[in-house]
Protein backbone atom coordinates (compact mmCIF):
# COMPACT_ATOMS: atom_id res chain seq x y z
CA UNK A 1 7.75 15.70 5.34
CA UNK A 2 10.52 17.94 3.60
CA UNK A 3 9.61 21.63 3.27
CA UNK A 4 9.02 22.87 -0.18
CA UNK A 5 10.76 26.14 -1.07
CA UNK A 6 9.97 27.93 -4.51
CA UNK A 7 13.27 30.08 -5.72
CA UNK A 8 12.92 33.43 -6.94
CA UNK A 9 13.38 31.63 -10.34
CA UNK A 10 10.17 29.30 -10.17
CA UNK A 11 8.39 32.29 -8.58
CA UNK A 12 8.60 34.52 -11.72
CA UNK A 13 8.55 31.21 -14.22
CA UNK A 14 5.16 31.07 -12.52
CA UNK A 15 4.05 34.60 -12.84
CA UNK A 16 4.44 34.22 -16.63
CA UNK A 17 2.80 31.81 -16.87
CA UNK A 18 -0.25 32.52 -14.74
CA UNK A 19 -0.03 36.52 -16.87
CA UNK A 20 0.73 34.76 -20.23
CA UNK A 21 -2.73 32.78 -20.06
CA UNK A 22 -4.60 35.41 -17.82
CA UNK A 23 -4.50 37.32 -21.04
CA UNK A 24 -7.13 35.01 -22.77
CA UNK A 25 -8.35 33.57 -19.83
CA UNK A 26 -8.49 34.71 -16.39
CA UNK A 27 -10.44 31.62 -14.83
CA UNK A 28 -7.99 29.50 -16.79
CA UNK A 29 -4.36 30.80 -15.36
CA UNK A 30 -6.57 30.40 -11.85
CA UNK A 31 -6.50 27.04 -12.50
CA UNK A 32 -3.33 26.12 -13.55
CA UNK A 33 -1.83 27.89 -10.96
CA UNK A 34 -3.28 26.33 -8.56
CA UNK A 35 -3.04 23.09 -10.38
CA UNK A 36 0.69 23.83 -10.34
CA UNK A 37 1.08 24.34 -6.37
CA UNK A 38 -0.95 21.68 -5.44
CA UNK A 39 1.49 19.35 -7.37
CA UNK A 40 4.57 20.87 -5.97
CA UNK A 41 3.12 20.14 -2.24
CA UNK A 42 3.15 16.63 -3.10
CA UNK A 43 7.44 16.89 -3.55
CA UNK A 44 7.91 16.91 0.10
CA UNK A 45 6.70 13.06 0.80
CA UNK A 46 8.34 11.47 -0.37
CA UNK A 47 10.78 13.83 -2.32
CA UNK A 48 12.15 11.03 -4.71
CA UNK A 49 8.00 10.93 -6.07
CA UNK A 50 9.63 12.64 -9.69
CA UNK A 51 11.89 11.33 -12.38
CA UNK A 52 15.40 12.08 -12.72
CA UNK A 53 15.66 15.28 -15.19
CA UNK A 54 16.62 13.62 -19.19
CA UNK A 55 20.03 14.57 -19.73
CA UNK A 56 20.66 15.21 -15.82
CA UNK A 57 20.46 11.54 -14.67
CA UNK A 58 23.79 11.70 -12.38
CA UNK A 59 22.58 14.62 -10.74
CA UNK A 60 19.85 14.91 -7.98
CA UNK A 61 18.17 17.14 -10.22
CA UNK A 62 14.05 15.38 -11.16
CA UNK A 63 11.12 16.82 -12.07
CA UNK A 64 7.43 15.78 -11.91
CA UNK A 65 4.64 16.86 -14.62
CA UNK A 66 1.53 19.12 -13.77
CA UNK A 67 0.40 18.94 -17.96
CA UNK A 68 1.28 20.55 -19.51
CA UNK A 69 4.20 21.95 -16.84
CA UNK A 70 7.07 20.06 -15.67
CA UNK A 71 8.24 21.06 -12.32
CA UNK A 72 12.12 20.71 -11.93
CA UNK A 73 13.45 20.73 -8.16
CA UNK A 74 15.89 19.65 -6.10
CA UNK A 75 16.10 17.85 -3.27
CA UNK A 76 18.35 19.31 -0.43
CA UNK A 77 18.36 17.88 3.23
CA UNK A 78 15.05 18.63 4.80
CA UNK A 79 14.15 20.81 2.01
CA UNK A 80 13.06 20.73 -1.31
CA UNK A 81 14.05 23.28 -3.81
CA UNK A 82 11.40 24.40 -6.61
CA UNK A 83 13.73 25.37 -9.35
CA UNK A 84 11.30 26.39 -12.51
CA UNK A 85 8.24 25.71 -14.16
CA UNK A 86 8.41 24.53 -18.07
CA UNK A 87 6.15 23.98 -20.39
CA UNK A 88 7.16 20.80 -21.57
CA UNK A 89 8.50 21.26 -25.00
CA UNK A 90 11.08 24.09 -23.26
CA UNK A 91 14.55 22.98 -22.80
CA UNK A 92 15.93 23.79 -19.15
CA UNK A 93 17.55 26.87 -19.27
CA UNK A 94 21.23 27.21 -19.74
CA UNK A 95 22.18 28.28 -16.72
CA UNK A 96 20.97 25.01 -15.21
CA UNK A 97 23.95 23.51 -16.68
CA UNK A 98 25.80 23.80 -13.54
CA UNK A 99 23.74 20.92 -11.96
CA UNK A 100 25.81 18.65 -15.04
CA UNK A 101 28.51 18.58 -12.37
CA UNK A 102 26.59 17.74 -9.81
CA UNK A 103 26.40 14.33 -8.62
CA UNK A 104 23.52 12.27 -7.14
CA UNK A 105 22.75 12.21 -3.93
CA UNK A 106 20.19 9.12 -4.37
């Protein structure tokens, strides 16, 4: 089983979200959350579980859906990388254009 590591970047995607909804409902952002993580331990086994990101096929780039959150990581080696959290009607941010030019490892 690959070890899942959240970046910085899915660590404060997160926290938004969990604060966002905590302001109308703290049991509620409770839940998601943890919603959320149990989802992304699921990425290490087997890591190619998600779909390949629209838009990013050639890359390795895929993301699986904790509704109404899509989780978009990478897999890398013997780890997996949480990249964000999006609600699903949010583009991917434009920084994450640089995975474009990244090819597929699968």
């Amino acid at each position: 089983m690959k070890r899942v590591h959240w970046t910085d970047r899915a660590k404060s995607r997160l926290r938004h979200i969990e604060e966002t909804i905590r302001e109308d409902n703290p049991k509620a952002a409770q839940r998601v959350v943890e919603k959320i993580l149990r989802r992304s331990q699921l990425l290490g086994e087997p890591p190619e579980i998600g779909a390949r990101v629209l838009g990013y096929e050639n890359t390795a780039l895929r993301e699986v859906k904790s509704r109404p959150y899509r989780i978009i990581y990478l897999p890398k080696g013997e780890q997996i990388d949480v990249i964000t959290i999006l609600h699903y009607r949010q583009l991917l941010d434009h920084d994450l254009k640089r995975f474009k030019s990244t090819t597929a490892s699968n």
